[in-house]
C-alpha atoms as a PDB file:
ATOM      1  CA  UNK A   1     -34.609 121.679 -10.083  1.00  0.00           C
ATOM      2  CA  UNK A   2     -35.210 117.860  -9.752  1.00  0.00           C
ATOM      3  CA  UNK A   3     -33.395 117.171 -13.049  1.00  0.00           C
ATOM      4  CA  UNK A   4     -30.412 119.280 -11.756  1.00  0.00           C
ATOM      5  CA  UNK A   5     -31.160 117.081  -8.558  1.00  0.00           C
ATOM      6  CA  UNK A   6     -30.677 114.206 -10.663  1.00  0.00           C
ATOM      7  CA  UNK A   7     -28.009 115.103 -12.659  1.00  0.00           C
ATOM      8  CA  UNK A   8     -25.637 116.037  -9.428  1.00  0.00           C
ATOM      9  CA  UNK A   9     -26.839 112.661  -7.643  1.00  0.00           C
ATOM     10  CA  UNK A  10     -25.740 111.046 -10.906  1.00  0.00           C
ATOM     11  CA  UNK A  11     -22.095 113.034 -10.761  1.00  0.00           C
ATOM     12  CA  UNK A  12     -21.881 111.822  -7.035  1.00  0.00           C
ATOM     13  CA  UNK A  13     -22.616 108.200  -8.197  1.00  0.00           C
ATOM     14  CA  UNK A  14     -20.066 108.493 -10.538  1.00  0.00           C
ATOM     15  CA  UNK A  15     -17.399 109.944  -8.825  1.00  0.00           C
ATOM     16  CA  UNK A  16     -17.981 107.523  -6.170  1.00  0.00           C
ATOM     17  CA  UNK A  17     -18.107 104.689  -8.205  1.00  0.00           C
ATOM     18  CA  UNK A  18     -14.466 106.552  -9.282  1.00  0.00           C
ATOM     19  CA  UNK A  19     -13.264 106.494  -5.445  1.00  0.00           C
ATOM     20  CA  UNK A  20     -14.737 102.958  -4.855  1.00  0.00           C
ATOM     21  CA  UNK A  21     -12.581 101.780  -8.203  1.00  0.00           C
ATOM     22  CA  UNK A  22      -9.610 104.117  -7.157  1.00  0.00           C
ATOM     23  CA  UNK A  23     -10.229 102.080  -3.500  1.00  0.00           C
ATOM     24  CA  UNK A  24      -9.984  98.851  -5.080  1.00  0.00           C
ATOM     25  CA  UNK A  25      -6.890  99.500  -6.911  1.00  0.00           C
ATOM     26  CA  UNK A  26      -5.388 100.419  -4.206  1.00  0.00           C
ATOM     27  CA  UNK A  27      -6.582  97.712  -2.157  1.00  0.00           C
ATOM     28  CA  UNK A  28      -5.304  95.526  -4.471  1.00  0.00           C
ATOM     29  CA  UNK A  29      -2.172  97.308  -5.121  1.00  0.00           C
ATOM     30  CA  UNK A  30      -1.466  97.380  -1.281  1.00  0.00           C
ATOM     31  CA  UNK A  31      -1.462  93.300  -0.908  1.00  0.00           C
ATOM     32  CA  UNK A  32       1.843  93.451  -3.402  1.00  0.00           C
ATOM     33  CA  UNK A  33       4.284  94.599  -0.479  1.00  0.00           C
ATOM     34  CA  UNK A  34       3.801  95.293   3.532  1.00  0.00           C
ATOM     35  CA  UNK A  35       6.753  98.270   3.280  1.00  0.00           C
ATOM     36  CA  UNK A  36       3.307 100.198   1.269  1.00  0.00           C
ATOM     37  CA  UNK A  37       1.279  99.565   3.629  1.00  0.00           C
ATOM     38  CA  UNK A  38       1.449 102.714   5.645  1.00  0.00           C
ATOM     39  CA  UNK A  39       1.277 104.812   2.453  1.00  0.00           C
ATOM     40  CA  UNK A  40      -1.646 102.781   0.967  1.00  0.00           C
ATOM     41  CA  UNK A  41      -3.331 103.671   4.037  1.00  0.00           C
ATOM     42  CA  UNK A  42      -2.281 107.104   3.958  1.00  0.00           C
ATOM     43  CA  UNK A  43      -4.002 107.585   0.494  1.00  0.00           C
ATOM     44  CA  UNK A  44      -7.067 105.353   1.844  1.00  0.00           C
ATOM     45  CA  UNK A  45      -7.564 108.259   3.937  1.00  0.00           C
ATOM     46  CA  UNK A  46      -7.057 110.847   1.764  1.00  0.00           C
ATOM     47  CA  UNK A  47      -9.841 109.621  -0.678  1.00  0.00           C
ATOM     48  CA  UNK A  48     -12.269 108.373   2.214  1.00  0.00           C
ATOM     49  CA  UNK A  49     -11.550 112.412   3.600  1.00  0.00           C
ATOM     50  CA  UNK A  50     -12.049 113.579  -0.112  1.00  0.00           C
ATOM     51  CA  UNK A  51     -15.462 111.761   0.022  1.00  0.00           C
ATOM     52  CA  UNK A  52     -16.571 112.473   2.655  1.00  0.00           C
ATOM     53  CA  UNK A  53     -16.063 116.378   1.890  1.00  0.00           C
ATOM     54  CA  UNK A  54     -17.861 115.583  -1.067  1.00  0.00           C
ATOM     55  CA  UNK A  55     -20.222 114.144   0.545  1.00  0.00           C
ATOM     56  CA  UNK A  56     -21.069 116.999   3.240  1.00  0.00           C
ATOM     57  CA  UNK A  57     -20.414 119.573   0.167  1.00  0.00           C
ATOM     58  CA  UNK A  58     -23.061 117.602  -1.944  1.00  0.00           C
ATOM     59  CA  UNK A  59     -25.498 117.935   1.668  1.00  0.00           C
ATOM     60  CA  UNK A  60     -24.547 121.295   2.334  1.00  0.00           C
ATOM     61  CA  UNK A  61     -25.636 122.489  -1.919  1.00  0.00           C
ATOM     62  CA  UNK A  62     -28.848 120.223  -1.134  1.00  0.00           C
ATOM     63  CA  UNK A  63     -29.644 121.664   1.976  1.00  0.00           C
ATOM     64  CA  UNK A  64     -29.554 125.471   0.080  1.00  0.00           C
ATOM     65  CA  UNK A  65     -31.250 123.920  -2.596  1.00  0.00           C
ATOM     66  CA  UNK A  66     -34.475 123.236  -0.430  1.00  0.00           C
ATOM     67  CA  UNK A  67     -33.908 126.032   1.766  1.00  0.00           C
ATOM     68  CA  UNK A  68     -34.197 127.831  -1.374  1.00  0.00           C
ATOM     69  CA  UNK A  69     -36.958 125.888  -2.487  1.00  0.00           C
ATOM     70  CA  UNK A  70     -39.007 126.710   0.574  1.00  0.00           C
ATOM     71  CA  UNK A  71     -38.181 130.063   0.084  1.00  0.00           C
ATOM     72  CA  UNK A  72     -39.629 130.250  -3.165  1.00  0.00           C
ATOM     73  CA  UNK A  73     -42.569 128.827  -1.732  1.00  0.00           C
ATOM     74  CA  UNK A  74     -42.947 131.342   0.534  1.00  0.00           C
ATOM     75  CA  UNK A  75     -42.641 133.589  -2.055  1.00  0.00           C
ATOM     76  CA  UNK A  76     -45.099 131.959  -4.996  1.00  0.00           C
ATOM     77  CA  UNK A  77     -47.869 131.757  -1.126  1.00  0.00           C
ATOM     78  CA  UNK A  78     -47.036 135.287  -0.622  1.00  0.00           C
ATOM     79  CA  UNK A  79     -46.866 136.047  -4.504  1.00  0.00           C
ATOM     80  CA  UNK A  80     -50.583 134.563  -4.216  1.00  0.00           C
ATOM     81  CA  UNK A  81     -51.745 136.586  -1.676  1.00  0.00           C
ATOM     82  CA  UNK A  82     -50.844 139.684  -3.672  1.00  0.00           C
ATOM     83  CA  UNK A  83     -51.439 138.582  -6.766  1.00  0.00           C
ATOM     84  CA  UNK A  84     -55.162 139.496  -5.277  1.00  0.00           C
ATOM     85  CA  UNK A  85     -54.253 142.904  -4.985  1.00  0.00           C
ATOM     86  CA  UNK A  86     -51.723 143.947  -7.691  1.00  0.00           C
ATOM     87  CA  UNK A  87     -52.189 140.950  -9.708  1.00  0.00           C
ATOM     88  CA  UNK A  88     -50.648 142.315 -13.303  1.00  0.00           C
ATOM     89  CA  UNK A  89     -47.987 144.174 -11.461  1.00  0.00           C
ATOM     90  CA  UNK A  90     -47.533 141.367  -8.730  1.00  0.00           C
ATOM     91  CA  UNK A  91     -47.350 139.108 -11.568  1.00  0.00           C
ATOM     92  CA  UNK A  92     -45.060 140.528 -13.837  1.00  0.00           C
ATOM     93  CA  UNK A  93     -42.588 141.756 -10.647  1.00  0.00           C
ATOM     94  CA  UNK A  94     -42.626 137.969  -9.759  1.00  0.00           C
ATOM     95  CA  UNK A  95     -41.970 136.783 -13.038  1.00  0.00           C
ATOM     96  CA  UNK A  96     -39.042 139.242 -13.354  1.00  0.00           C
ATOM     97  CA  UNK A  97     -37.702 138.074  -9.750  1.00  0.00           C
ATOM     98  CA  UNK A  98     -38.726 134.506 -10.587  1.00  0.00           C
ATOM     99  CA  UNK A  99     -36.198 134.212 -13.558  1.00  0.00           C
ATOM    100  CA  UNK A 100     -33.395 136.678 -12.194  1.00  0.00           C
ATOM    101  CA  UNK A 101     -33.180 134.342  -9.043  1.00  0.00           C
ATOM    102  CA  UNK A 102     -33.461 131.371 -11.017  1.00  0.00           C
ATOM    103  CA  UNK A 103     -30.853 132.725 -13.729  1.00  0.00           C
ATOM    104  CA  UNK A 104     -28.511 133.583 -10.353  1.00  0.00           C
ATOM    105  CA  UNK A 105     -29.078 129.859  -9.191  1.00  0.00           C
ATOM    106  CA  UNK A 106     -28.323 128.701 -12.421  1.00  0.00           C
ATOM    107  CA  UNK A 107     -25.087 130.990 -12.991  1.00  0.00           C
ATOM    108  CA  UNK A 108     -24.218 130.481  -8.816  1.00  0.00           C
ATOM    109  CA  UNK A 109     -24.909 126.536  -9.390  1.00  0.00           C
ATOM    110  CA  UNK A 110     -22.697 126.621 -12.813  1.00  0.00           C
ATOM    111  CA  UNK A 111     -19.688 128.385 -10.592  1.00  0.00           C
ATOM    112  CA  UNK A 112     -20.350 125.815  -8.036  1.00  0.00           C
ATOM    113  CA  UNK A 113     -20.334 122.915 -10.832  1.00  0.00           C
ATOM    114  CA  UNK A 114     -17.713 124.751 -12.339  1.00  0.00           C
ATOM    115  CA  UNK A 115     -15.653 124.995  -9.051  1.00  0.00           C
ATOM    116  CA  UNK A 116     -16.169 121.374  -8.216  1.00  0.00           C
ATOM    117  CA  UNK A 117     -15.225 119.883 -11.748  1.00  0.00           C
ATOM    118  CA  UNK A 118     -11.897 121.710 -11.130  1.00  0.00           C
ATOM    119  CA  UNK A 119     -11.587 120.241  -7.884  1.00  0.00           C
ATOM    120  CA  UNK A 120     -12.259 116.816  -8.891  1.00  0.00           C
ATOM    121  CA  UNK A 121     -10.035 117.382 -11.649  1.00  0.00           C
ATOM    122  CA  UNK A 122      -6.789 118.397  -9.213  1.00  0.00           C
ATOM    123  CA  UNK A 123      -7.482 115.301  -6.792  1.00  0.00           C
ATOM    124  CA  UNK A 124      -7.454 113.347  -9.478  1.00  0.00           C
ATOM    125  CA  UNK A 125      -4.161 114.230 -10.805  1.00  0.00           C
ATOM    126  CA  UNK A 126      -2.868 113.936  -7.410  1.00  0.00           C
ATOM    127  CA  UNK A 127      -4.130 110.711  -7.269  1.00  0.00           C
ATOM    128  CA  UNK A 128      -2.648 109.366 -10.648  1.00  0.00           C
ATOM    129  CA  UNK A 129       0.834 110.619 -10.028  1.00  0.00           C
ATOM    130  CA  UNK A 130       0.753 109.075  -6.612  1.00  0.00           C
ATOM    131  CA  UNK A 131      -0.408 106.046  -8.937  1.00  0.00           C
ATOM    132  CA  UNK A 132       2.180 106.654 -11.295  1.00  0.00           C
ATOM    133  CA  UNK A 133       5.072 106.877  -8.591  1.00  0.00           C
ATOM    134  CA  UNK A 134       3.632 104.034  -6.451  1.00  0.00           C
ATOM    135  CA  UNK A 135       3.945 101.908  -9.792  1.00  0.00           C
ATOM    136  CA  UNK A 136       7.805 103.043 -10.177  1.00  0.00           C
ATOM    137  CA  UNK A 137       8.264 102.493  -7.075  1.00  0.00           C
ATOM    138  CA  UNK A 138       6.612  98.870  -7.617  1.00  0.00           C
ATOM    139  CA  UNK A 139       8.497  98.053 -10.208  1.00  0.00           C
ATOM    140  CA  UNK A 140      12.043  99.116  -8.701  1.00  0.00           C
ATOM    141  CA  UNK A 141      10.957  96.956  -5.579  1.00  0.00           C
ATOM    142  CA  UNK A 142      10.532  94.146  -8.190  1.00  0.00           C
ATOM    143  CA  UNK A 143      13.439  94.666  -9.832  1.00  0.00           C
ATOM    144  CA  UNK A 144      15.665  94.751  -6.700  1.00  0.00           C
ATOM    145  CA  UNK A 145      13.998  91.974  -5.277  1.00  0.00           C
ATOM    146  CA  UNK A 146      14.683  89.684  -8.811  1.00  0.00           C
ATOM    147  CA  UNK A 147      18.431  90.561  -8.050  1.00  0.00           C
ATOM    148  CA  UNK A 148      18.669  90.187  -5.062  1.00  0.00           C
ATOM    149  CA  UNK A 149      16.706  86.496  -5.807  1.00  0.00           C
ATOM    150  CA  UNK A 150      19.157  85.891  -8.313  1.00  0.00           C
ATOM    151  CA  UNK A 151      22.430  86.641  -5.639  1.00  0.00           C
ATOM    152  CA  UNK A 152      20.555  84.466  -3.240  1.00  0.00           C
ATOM    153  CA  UNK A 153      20.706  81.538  -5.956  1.00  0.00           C
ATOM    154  CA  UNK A 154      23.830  81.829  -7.166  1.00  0.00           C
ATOM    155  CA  UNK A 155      25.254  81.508  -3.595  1.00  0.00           C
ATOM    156  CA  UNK A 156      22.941  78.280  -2.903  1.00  0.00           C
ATOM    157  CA  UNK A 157      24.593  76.768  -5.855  1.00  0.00           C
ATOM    158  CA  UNK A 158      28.069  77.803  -5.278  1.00  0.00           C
ATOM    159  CA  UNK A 159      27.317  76.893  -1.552  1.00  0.00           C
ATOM    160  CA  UNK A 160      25.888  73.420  -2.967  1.00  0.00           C
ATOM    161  CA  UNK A 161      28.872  72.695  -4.882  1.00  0.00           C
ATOM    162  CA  UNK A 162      31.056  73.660  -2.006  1.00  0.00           C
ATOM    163  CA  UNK A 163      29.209  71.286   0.139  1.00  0.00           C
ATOM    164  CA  UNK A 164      29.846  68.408  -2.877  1.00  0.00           C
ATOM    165  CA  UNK A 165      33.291  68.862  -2.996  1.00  0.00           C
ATOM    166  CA  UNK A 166      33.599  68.879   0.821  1.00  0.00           C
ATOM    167  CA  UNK A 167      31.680  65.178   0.864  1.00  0.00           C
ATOM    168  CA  UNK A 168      33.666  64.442  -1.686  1.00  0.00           C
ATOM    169  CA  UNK A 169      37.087  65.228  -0.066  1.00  0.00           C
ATOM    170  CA  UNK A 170      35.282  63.518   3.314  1.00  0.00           C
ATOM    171  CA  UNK A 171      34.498  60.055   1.318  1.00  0.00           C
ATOM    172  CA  UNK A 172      38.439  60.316  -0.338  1.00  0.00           C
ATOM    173  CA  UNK A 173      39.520  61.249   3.484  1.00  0.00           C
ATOM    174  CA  UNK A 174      37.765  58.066   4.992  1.00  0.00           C
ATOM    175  CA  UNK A 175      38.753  55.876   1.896  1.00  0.00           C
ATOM    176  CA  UNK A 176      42.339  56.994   2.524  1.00  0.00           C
ATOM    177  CA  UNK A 177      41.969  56.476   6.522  1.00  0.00           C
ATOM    178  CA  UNK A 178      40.939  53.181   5.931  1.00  0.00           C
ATOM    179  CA  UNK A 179      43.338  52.276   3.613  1.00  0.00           C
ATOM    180  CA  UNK A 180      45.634  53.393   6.156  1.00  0.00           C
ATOM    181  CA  UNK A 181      43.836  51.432   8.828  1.00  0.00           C
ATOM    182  CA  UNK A 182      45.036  47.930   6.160  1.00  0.00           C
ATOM    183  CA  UNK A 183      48.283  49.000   6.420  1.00  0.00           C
ATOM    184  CA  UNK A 184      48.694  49.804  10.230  1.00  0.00           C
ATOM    185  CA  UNK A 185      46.665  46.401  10.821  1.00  0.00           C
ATOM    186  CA  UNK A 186      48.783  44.095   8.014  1.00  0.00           C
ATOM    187  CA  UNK A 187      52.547  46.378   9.432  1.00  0.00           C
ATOM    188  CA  UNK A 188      50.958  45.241  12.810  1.00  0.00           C
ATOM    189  CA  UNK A 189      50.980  41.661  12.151  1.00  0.00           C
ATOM    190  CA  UNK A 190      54.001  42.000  10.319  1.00  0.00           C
ATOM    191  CA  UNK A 191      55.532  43.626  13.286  1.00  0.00           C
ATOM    192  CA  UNK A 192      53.968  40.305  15.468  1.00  0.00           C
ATOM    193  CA  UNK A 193      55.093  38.063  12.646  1.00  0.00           C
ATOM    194  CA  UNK A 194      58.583  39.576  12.978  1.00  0.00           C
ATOM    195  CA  UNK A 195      58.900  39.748  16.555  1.00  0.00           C
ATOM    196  CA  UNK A 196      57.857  36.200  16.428  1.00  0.00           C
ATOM    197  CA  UNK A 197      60.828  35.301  14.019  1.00  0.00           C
ATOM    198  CA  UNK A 198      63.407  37.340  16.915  1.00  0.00           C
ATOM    199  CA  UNK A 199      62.450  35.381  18.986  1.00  0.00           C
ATOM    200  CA  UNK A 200      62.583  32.632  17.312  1.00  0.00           C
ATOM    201  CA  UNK A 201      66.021  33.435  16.257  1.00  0.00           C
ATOM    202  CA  UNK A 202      67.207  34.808  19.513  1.00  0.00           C
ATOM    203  CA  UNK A 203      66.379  31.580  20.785  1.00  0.00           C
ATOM    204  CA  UNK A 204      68.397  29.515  17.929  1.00  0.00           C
ATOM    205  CA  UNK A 205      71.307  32.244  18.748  1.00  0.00           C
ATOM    206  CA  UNK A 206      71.366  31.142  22.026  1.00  0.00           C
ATOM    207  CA  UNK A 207      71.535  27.222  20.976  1.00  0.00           C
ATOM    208  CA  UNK A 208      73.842  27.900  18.218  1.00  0.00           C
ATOM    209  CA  UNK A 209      75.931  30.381  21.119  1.00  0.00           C
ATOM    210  CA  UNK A 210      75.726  26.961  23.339  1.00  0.00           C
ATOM    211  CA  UNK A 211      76.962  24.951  20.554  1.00  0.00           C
ATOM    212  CA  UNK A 212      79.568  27.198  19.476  1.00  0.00           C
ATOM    213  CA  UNK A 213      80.955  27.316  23.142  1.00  0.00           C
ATOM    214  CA  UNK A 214      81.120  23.797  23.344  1.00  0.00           C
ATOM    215  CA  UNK A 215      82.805  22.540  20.402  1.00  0.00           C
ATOM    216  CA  UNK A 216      85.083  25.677  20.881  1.00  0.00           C
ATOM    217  CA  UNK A 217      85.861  23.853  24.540  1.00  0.00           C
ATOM    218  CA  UNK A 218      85.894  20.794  22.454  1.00  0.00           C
ATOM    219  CA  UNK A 219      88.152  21.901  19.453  1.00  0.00           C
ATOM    220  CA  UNK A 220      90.573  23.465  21.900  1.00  0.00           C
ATOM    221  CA  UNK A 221      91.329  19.859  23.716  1.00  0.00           C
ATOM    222  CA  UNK A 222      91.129  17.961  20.657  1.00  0.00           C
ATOM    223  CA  UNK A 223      93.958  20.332  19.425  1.00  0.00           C
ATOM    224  CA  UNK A 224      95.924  19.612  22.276  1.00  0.00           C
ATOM    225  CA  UNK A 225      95.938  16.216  22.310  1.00  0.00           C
ATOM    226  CA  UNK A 226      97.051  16.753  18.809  1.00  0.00           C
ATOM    227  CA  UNK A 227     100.124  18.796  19.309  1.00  0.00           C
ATOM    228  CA  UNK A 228     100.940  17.044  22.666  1.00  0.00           C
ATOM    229  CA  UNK A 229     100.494  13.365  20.168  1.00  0.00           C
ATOM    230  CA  UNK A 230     102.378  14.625  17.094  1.00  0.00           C
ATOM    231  CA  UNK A 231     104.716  17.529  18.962  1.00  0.00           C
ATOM    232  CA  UNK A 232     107.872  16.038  16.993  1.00  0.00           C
ATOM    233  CA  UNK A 233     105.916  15.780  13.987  1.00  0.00           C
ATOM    234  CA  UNK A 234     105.046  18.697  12.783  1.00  0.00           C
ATOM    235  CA  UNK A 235     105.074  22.381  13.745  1.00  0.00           C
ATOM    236  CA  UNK A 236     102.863  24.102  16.215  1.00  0.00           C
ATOM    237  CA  UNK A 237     100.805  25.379  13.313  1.00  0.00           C
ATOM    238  CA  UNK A 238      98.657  22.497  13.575  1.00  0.00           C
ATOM    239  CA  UNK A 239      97.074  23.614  16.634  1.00  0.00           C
ATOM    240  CA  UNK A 240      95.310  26.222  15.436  1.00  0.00           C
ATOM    241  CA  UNK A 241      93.450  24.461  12.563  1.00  0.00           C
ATOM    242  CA  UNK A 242      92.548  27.811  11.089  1.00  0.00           C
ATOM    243  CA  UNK A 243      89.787  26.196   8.384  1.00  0.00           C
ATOM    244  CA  UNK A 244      87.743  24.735  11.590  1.00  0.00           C
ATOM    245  CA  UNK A 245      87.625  28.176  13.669  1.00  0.00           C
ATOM    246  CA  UNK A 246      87.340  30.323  10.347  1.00  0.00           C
ATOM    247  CA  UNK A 247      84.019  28.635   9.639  1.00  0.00           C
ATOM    248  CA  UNK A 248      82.808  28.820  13.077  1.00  0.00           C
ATOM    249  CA  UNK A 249      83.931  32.202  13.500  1.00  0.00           C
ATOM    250  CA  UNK A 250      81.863  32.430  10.056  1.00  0.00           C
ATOM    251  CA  UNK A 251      78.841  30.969  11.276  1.00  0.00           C
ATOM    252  CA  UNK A 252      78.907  33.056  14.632  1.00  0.00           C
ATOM    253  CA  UNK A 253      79.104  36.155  12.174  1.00  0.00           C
ATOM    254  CA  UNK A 254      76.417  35.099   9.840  1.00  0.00           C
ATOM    255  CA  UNK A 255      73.932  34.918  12.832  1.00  0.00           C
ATOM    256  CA  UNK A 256      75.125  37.651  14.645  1.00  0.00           C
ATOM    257  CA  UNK A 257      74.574  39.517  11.147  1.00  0.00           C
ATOM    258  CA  UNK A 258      71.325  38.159  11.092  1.00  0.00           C
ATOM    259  CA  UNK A 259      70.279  39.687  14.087  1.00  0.00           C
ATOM    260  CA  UNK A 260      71.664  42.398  13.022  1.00  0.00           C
ATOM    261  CA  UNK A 261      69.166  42.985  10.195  1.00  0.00           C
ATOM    262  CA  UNK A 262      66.086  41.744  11.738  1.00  0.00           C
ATOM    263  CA  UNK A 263      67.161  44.655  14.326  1.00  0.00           C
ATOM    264  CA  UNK A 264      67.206  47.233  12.000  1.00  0.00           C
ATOM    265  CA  UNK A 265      64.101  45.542   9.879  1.00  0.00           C
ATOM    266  CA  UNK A 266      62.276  45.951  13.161  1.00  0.00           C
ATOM    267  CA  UNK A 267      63.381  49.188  13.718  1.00  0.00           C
ATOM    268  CA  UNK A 268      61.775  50.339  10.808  1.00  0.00           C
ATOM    269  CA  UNK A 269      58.625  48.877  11.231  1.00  0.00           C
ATOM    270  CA  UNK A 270      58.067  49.944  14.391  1.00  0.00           C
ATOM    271  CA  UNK A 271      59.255  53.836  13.263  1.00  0.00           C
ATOM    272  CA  UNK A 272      56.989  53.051  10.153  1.00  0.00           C
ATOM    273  CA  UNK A 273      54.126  52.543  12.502  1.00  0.00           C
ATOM    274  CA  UNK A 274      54.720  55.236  14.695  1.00  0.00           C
ATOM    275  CA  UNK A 275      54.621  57.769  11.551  1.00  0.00           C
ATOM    276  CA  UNK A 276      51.528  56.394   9.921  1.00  0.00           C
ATOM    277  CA  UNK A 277      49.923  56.377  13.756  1.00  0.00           C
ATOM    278  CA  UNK A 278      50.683  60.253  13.654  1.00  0.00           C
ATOM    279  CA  UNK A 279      49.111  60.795  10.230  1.00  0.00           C
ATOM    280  CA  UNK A 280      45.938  58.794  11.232  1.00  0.00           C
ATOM    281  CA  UNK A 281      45.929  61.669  13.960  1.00  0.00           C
ATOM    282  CA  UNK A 282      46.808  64.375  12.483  1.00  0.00           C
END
């Protein structure tokens, strides 16, 4: 009896030194994603239940075992007692009883054994296709989470690139705006420069206007003193000296010309401004 004792405290070391390994692994298995968690758990508490039937099964057989035991001290106290009496009979009736009950404990603790072992096997296939599918499942989870680590990249680096080319179009944008800026600053003081020169030249119109008036007041009496002085001379041609008012009706053309262009020149700039003012904008 204490060697079968033994024997079954052994089993129940071993198979808990099973559970506590089978515990471990999924301890450890259950740190590898938080969406297991529940389901780690769940099989936590399936093995701690499993134990703990174990457990009260592995009381409940010891508990029989020294009931049993106490019976069959009762029996080898009262086998004593009437071994007094009938003590070849008593004897050899005890001896038969002695081995059939301890040949039924044997065969009822091998169906128990037996009963157990098939048990233990079951759970434990249970528990290594649960181990098996938790481990697909694992590695699917790993799979889908390297793709989806390897979308994630390749949208930082287009996204990186994106953001490159943008700077890069910003820096070619603020090169060009102040290039732009040159031009709008030198057209400006060309503008100045030009408006500087109209005025300028509106100013020598006016003179040369002045001066033009007067000798044309001037040429006109000199011409008639002329044809009044040499009136039987010559024809009334004279008068009109056409070479003298061709060249200042030439020079009051060229200047009025002039203005003219620095008009139209001005014209433009200012227009020219006005567009690359809208572009800087725009």
């Amino acid at each position: 009896m204490q060697s079968e004792l033994e024997q079954l405290r052994h089993k129940q070391l071993v198979s808990g030194e099973e559970v506590a390994g089978l515990r471990i692994a999924l301890e450890e298995s259950r740190s590898n994603g938080e969406r297991l968690h529940k389901e780690s758990e769940l099989v936590v508490q399936n093995v701690n239940t499993w134990v703990r039937e174990q457990k009260q099964a592995n009381e409940k057989l010891g508990k029989k075992i020294r009931e049993q035991s106490k019976a069959i001290m009762a029996l080898s106290a009262e086998k004593d007692n009437l071994s007094e009496q009938l003590e070849l009979v008593v004897k050899e009736n005890k001896r038969l009883v002695t081995e059939l009950d301890e040949k039924r404990l044997d065969y009822d603790k091998f169906r128990s054994l037996q009963n157990h072992s098939a048990h233990q096997q079951v759970l434990l296939h249970q528990l290594r296709n649960r181990l098996e599918e938790y481990e697909d499942e694992q590695d699917k989870d790993v799979k889908d989470k390297l793709t989806t680590i390897e979308d994630l990249h390749s949208r930082l680096k287009t996204n990186v690139e994106n953001v490159q080319q943008l700077h890069s179009k910003v820096s070619q944008l603020e090169r060009e705006n102040s290039r732009i800026r040159g031009d709008l600053e030198r057209e400006n003081g060309a503008m100045q420069t030009l408006q500087l020169q109209l005025e300028s030249k509106e100013q020598v119109i006016s003179s040369l206007r002045a001066q033009l008036d007067s000798r044309a007041v001037g040429s006109r009496a000199l011409a008639m003193d002329k044809a009044v002085s040499k009136i039987d001379a010559g024809s009334l041609t004279n008068l009109k000296q056409p070479g003298t008012e061709n060249r200042q009706e030439f020079d009051k053309n060229y200047w009025m010309q002039r203005v003219e262009e620095l008009s139209v020149q001005l014209q433009r700039s200012e227009n020219l401004h006005r567009t690359k003012e809208q572009k800087t904008e725009s």
